[in-house]
C-alpha atoms as a PDB file:
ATOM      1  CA  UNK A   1     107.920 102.930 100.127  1.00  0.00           C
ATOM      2  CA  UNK A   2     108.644 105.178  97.321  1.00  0.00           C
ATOM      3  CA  UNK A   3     110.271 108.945  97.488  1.00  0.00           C
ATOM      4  CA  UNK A   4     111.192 111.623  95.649  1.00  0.00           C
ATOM      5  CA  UNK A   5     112.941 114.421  96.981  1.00  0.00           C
ATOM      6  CA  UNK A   6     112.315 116.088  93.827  1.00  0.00           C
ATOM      7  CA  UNK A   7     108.865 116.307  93.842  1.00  0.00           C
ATOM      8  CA  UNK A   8     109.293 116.320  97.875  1.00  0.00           C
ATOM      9  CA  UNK A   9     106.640 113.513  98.408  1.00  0.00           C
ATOM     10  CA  UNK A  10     106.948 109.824 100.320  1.00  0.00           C
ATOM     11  CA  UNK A  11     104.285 107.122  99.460  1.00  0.00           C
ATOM     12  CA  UNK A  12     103.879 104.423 102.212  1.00  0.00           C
ATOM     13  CA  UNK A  13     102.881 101.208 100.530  1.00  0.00           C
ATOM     14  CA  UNK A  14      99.684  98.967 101.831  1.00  0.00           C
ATOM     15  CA  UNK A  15      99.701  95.420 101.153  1.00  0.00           C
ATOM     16  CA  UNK A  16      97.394  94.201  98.700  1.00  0.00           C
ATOM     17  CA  UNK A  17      96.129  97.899  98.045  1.00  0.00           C
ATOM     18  CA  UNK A  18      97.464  98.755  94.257  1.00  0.00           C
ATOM     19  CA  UNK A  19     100.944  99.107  95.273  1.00  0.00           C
ATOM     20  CA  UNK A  20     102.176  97.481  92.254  1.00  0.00           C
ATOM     21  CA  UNK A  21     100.580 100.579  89.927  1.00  0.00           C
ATOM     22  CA  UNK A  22     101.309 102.665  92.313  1.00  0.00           C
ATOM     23  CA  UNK A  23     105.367 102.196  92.337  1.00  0.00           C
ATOM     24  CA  UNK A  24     105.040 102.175  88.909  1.00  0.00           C
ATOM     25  CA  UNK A  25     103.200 105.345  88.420  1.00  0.00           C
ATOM     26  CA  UNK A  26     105.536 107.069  90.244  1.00  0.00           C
ATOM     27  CA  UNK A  27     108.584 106.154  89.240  1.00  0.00           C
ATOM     28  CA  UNK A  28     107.743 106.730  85.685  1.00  0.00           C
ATOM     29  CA  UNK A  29     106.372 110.090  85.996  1.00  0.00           C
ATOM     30  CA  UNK A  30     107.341 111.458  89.225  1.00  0.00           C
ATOM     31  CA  UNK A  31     110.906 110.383  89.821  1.00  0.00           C
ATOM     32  CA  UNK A  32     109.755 107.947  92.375  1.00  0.00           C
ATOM     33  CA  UNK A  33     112.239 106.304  94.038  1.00  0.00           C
ATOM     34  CA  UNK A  34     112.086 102.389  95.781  1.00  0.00           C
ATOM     35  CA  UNK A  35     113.770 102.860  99.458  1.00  0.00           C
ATOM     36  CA  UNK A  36     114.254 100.325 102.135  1.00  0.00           C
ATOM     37  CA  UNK A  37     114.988  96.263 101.683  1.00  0.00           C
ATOM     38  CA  UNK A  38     111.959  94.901 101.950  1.00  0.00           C
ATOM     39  CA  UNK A  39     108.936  95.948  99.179  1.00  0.00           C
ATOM     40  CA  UNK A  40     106.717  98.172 102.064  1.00  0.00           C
ATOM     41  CA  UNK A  41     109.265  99.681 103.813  1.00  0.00           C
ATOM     42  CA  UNK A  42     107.679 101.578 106.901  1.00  0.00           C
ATOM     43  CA  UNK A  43     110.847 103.404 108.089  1.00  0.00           C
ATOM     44  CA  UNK A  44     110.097 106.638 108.921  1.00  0.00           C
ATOM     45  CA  UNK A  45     114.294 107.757 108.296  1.00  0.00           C
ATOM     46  CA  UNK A  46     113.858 107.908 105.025  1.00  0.00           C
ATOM     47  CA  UNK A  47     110.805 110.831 105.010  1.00  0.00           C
ATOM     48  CA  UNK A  48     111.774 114.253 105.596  1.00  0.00           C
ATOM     49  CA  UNK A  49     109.144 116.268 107.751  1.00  0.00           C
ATOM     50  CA  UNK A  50     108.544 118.851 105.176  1.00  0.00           C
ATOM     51  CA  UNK A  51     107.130 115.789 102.762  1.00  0.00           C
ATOM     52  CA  UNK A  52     103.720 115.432 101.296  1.00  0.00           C
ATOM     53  CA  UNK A  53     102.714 111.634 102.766  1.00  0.00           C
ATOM     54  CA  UNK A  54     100.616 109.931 101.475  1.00  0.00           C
ATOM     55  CA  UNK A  55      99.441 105.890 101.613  1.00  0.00           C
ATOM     56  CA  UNK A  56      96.843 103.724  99.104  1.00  0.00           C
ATOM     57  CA  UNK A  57      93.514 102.004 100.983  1.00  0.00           C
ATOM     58  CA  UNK A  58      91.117  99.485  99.445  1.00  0.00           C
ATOM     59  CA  UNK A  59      87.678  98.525 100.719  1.00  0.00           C
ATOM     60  CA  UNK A  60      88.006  95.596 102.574  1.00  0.00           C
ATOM     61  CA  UNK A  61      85.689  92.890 100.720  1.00  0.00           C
ATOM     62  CA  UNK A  62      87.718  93.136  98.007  1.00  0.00           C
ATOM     63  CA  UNK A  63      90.783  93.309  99.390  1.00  0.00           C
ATOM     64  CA  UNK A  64      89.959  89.895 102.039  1.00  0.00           C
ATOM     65  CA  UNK A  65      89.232  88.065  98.457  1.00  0.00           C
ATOM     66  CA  UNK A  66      92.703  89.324  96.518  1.00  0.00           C
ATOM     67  CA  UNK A  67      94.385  88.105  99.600  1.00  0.00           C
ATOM     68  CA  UNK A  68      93.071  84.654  99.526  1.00  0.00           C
ATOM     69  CA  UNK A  69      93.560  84.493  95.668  1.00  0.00           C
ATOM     70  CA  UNK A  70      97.038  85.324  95.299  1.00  0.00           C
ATOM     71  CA  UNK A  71      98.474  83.139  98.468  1.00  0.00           C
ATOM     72  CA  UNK A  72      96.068  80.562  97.755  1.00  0.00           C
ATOM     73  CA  UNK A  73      95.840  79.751  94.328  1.00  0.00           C
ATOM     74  CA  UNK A  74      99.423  80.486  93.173  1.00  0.00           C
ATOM     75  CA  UNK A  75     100.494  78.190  90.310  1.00  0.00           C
ATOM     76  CA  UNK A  76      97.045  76.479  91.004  1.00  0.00           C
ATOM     77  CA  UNK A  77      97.673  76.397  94.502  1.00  0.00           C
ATOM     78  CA  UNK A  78     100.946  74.499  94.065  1.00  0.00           C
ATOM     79  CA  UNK A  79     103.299  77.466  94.870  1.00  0.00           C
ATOM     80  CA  UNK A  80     102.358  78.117  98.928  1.00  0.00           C
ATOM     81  CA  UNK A  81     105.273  80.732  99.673  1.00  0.00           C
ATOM     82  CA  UNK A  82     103.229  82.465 102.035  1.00  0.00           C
ATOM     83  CA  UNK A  83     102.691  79.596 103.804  1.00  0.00           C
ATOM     84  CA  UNK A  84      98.448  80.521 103.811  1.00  0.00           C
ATOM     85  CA  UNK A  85      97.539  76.923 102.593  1.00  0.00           C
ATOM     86  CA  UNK A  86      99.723  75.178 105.170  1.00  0.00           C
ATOM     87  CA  UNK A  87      98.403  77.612 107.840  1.00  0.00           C
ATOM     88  CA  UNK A  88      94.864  76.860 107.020  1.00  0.00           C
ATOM     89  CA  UNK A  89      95.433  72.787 106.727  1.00  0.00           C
ATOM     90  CA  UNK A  90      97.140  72.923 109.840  1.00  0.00           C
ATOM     91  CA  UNK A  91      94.292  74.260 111.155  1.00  0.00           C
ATOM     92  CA  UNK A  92      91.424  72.109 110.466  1.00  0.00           C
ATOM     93  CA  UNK A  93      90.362  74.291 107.341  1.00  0.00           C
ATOM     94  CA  UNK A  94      90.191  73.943 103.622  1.00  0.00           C
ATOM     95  CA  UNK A  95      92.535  76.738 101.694  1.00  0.00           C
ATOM     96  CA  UNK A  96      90.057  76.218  98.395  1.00  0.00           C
ATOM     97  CA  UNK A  97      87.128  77.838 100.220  1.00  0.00           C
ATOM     98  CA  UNK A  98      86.832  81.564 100.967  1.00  0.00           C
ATOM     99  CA  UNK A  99      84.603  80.778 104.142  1.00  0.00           C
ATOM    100  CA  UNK A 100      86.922  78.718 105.924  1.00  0.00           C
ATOM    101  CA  UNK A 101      89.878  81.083 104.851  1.00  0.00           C
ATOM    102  CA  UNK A 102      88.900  83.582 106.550  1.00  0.00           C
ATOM    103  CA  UNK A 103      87.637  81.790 109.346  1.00  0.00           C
ATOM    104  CA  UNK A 104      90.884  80.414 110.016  1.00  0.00           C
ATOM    105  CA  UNK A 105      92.172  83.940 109.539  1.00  0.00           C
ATOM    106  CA  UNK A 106      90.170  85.496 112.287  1.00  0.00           C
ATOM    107  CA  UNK A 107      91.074  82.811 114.218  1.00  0.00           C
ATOM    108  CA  UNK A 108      94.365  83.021 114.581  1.00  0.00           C
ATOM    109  CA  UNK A 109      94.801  86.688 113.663  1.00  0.00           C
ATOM    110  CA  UNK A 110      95.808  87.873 117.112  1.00  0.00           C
ATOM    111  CA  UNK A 111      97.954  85.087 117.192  1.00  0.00           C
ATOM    112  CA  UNK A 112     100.339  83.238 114.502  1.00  0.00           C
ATOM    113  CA  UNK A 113      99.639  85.953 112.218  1.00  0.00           C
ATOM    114  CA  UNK A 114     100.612  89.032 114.160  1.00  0.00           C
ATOM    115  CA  UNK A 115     104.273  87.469 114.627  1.00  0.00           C
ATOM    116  CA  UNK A 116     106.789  89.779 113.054  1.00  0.00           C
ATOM    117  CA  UNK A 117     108.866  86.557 112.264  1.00  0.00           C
ATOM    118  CA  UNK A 118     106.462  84.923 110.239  1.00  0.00           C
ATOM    119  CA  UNK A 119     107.254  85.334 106.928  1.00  0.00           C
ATOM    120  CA  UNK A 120     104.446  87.580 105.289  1.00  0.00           C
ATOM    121  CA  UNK A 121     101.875  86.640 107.142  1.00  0.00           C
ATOM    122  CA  UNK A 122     101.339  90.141 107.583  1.00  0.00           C
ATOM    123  CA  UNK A 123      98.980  90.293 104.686  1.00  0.00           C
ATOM    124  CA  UNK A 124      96.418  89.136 106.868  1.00  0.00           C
ATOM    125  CA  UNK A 125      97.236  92.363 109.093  1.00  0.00           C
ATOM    126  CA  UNK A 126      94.394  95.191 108.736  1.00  0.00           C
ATOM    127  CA  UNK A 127      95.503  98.421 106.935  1.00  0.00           C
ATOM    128  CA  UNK A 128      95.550 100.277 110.410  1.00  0.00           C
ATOM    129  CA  UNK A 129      97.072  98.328 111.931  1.00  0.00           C
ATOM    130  CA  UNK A 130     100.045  98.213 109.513  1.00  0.00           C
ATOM    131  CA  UNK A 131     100.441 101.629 109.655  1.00  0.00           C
ATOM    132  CA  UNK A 132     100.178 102.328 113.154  1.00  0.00           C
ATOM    133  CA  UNK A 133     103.011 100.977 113.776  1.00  0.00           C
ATOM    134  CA  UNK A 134     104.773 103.629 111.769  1.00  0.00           C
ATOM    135  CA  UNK A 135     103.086 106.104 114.241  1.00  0.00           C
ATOM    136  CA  UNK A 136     102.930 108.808 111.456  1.00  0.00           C
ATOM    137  CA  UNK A 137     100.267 111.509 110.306  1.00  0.00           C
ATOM    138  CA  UNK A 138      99.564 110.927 106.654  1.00  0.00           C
ATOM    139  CA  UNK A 139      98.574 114.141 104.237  1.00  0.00           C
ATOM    140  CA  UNK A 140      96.251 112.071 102.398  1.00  0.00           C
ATOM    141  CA  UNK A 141      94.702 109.207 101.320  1.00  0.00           C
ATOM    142  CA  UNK A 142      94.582 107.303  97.737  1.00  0.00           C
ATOM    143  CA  UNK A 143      91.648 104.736  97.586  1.00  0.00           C
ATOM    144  CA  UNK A 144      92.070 101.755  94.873  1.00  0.00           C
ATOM    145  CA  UNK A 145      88.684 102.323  94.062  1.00  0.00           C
ATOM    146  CA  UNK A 146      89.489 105.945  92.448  1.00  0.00           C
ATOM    147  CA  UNK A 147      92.887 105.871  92.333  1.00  0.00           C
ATOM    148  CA  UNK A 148      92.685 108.237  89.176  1.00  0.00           C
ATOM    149  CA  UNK A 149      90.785 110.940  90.533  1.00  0.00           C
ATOM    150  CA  UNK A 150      92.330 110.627  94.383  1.00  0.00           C
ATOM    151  CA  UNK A 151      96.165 110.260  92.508  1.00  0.00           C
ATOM    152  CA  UNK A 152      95.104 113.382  90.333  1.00  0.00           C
ATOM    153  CA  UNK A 153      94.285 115.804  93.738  1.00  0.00           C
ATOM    154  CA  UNK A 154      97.833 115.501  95.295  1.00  0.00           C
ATOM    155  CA  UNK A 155      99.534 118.652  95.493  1.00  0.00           C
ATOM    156  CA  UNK A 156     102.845 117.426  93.108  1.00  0.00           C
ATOM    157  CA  UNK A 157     100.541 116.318  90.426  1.00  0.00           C
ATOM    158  CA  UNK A 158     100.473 119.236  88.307  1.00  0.00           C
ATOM    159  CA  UNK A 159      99.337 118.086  84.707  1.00  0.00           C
ATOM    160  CA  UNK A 160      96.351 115.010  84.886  1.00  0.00           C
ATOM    161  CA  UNK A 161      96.931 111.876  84.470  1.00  0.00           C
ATOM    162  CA  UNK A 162      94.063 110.272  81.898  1.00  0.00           C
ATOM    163  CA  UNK A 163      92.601 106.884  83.986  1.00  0.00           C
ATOM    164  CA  UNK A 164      93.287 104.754  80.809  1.00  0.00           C
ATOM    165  CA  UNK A 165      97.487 105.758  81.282  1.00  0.00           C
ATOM    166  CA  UNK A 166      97.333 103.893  84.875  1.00  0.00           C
ATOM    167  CA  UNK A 167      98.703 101.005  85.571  1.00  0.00           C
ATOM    168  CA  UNK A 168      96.490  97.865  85.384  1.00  0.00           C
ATOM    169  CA  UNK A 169      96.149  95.952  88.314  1.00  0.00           C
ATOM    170  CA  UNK A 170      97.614  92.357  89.185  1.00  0.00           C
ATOM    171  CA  UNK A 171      96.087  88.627  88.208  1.00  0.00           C
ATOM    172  CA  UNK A 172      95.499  88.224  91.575  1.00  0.00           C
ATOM    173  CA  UNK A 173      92.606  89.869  92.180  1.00  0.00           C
ATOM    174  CA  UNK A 174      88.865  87.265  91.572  1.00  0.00           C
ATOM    175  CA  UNK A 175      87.073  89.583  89.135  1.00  0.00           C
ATOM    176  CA  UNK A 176      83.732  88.103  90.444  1.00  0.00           C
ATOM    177  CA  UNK A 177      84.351  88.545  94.097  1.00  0.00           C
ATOM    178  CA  UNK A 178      80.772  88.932  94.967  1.00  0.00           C
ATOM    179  CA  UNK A 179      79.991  85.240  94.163  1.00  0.00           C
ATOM    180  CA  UNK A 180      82.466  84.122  97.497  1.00  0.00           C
ATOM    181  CA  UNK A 181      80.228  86.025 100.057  1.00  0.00           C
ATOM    182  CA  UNK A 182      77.850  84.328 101.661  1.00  0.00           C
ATOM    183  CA  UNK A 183      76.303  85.706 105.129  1.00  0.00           C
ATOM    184  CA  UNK A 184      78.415  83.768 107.116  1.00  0.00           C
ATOM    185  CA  UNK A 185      81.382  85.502 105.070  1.00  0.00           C
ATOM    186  CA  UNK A 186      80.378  88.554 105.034  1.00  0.00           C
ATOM    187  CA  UNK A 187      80.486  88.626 108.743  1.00  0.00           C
ATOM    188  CA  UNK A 188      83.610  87.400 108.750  1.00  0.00           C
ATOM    189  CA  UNK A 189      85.276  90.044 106.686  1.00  0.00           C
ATOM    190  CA  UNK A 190      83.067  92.655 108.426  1.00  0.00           C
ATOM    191  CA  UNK A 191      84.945  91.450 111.946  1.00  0.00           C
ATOM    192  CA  UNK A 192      88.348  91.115 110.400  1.00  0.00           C
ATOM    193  CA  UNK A 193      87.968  94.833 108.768  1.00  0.00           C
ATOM    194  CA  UNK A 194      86.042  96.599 111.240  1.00  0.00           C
ATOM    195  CA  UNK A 195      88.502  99.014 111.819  1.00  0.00           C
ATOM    196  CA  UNK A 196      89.665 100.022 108.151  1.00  0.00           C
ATOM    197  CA  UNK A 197      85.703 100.112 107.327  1.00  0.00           C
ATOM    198  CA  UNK A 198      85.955 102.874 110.068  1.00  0.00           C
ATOM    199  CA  UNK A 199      88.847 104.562 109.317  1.00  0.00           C
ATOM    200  CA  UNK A 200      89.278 104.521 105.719  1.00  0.00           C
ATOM    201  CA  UNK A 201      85.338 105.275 105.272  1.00  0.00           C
ATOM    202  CA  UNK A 202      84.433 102.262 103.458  1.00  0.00           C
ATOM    203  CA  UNK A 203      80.985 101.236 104.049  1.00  0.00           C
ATOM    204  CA  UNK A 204      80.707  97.864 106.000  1.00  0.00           C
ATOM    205  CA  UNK A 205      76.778  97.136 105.330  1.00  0.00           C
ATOM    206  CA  UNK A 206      77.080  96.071 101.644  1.00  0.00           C
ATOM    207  CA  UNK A 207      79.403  94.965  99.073  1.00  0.00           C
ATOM    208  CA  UNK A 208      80.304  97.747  96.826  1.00  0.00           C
END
């Protein structure tokens, strides 16, 4: 979570959603300010009521293959610190293919992965669900996919920001995404997402 109670705002970090350029933008231009001890806080003490709230979403097919890249295939797949290649092993499925990823991840979502103790596993977590939790009403929303424009139409951004001054985003996204979905894993990510496709207006028929 970043604040700033001089621009009077609170942004409430999303896994896997552009939070990286997001902290970044606003601490360098709008005194943003890292609170809480773990990277997405969701503690509600630290947001006054008269705040402007606001969170990040990202469409869900892209977000399901960024997940599986960066737990996956960190330092070639020899760095598991999420524990997501053990998980899937341990499981009967192969970490190095997108289809049984998230097979394994709808599989034991309502399980292993909803555990608060497990470390991170909470990637795997929808975006509403993530933020129910905090049981908050949010002023607006800032979508990954136009973060420029969206970032440009909250109320404490007075002066622009050109697109090419934003940050760019992580190595961990698969620039060529589309080539992972098949039908059978399309489905997939259309169950796993159903409800941030809903909510967050993304459109679940087709890849964007």
């Amino acid at each position: 979570m970043i604040i700033s109670p001089k621009f009077g705002y609170a942004y409430v970090s999303v896994m896997k959603t552009g939070t990286n350029s997001m902290y970044e933008l606003l601490r360098q231009h709008y005194s943003g300010e890292k609170v809480g001890v773990k990277f997405h806080c969701r503690d509600t003490k630290f947001i006054q009521p008269e705040w402007y709230v606001f969170k990040t979403a990202r469409n869900p097919f892209t977000r399901a293959v960024s997940i599986w890249s960066s737990t996956c295939f960190r330092d070639g797949g020899k760095d598991d610190r999420y524990g997501f290649r053990y998980m899937c092993k341990s499981n009967g499925f192969n970490p190095d293919d997108f289809a049984q990823f998230m097979t394994c991840a709808v599989k034991v979502l309502s399980g292993e992965l909803s555990q608060p103790n497990k470390f991170h596993r909470g990637l795997l977590v929808t975006q509403t669900e993530w933020l129910r939790r905090m049981n908050i009403t949010f002023d607006a929303v800032v979508h990954t996919e136009t973060m420029c424009r969206d970032f440009n139409q909250l109320p404490f951004v007075k002066k622009p920001i050109a697109k090419k001054y934003f940050p760019k985003s992580n190595q961990s996204q698969k620039q060529d995404y589309r080539k992972y979905y098949t039908r059978k894993v399309f489905e997939l990510v259309q169950q796993w997402g159903a409800e941030d496709f809903k909510q967050r207006g993304y459109d679940s028929t087709k890849l964007p």
